[in-house]
C-alpha atoms as a PDB file:
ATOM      1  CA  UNK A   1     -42.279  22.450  22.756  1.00  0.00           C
ATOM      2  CA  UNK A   2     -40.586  20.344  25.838  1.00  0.00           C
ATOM      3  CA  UNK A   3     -37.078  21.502  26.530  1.00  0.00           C
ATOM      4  CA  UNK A   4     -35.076  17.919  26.681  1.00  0.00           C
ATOM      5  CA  UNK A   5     -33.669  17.272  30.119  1.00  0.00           C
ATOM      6  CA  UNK A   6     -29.509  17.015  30.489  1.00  0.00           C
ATOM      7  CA  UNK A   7     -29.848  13.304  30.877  1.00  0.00           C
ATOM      8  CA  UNK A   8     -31.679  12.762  27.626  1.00  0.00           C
ATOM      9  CA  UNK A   9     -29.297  15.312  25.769  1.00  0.00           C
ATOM     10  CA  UNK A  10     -26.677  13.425  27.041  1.00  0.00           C
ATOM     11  CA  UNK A  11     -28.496  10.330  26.327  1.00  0.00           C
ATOM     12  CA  UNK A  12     -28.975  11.712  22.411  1.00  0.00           C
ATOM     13  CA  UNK A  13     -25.081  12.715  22.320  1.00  0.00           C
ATOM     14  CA  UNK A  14     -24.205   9.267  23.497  1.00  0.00           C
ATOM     15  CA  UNK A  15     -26.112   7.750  20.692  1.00  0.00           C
ATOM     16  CA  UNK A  16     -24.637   9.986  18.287  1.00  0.00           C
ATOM     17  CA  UNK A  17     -21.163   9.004  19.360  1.00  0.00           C
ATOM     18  CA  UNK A  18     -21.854   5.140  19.165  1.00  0.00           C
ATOM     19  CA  UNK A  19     -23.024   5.881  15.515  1.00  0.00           C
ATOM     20  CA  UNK A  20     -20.281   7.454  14.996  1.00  0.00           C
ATOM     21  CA  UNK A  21     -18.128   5.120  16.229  1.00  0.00           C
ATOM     22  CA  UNK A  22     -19.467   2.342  14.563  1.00  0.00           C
ATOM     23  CA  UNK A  23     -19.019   4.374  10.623  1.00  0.00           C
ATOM     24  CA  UNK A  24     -15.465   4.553  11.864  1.00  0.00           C
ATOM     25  CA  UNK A  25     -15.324   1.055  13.056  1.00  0.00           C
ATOM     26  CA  UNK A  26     -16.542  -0.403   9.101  1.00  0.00           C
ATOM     27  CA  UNK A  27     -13.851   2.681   7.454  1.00  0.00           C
ATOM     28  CA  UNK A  28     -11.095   1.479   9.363  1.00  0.00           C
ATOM     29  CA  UNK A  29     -11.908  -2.351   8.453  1.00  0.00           C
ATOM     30  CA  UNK A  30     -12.093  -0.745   4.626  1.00  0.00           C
ATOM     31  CA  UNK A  31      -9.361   0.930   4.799  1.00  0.00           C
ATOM     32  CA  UNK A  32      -7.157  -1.948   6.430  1.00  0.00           C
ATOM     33  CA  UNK A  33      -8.159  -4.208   3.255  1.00  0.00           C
ATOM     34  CA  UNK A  34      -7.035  -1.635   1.202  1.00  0.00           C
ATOM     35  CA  UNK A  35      -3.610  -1.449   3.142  1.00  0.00           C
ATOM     36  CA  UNK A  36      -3.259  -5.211   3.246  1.00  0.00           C
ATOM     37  CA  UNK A  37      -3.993  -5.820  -0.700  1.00  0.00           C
ATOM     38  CA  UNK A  38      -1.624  -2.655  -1.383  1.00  0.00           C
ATOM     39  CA  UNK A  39       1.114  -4.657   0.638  1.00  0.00           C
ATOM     40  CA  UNK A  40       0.477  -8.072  -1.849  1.00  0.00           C
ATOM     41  CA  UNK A  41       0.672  -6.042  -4.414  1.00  0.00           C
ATOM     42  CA  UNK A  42       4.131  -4.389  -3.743  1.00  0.00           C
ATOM     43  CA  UNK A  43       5.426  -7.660  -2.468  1.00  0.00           C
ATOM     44  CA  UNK A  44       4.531  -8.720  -5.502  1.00  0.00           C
ATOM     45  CA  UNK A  45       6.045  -6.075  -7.645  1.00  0.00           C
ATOM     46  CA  UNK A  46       9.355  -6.022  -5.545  1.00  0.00           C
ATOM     47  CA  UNK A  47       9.583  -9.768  -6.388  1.00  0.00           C
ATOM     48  CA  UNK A  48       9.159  -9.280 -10.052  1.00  0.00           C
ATOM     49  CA  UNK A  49      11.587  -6.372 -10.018  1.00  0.00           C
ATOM     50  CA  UNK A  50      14.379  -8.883  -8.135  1.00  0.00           C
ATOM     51  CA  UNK A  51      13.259 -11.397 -10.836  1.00  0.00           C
ATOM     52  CA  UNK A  52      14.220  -8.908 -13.956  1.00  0.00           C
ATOM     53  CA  UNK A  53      17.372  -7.538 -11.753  1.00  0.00           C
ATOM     54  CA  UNK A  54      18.510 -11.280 -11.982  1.00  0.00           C
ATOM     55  CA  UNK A  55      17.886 -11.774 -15.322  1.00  0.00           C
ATOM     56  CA  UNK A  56      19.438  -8.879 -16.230  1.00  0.00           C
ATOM     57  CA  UNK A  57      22.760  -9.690 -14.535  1.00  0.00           C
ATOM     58  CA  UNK A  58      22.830 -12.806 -16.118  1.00  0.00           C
ATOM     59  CA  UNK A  59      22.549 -11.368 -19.446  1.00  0.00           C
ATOM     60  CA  UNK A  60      25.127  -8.670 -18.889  1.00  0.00           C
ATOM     61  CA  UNK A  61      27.354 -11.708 -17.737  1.00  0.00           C
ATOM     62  CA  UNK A  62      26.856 -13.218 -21.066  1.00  0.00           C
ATOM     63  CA  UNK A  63      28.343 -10.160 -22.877  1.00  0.00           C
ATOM     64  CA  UNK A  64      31.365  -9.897 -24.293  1.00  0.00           C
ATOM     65  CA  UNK A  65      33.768  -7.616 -21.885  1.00  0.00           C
ATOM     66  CA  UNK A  66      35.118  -4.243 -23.544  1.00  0.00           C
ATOM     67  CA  UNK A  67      38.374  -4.218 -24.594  1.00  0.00           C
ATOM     68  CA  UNK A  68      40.599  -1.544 -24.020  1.00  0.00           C
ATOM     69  CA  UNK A  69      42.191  -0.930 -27.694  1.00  0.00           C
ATOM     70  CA  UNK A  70      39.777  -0.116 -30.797  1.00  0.00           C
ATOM     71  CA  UNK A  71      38.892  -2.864 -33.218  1.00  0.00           C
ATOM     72  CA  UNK A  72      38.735  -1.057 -36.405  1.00  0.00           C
ATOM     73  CA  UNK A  73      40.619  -0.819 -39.678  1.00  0.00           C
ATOM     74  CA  UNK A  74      44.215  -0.010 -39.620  1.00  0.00           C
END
C-alpha cells in the first residue's frame, strides 16, 4: 500500500470540492425556481385578494346605511 503524496491528496481534496461545488451549483438553480414560482404565486394571490377587497367594498357600498332609531312595532 503506497502512501499518496501531499500533492495528490491535495489534488483528491480539490476534486472533491469541485464536486461539491457543482451539487451546490444545480441546488441553488433548484431552489431559485422554487423561489421565483413561489413569488408568481403570491403575486398572484395578493392580486386576487385586492380583487375580492374591491368587490367587497362595492357591495358594502350598496347596503343600506344603519339608522340610528329601531324600526320595529310601536
Amino acid at each position: 500500500m503506497s502512501v499518496a503524496s501531499p500533492i495528490d491528496q491535495i489534488a483528491e481534496r480539490v476534486e472533491r470540492l469541485l464536486v461539491r461545488h457543482e451539487e451546490l451549483q444545480r441546488t441553488n438553480v433548484l431552489l431559485q425556481e422554487q423561489v421565483d414560482a413561489l413569488a408568481r404565486e403570491r403575486d398572484a394571490l395578493k392580486s386576487r385578494l385586492a380583487a375580492a377587497r374591491t368587490r367587497i367594498e362595492a357591495m358594502l357600498e350598496k347596503l343600506p346605511a344603519d339608522d340610528a332609531t329601531p324600526q320595529g312595532p310601536a
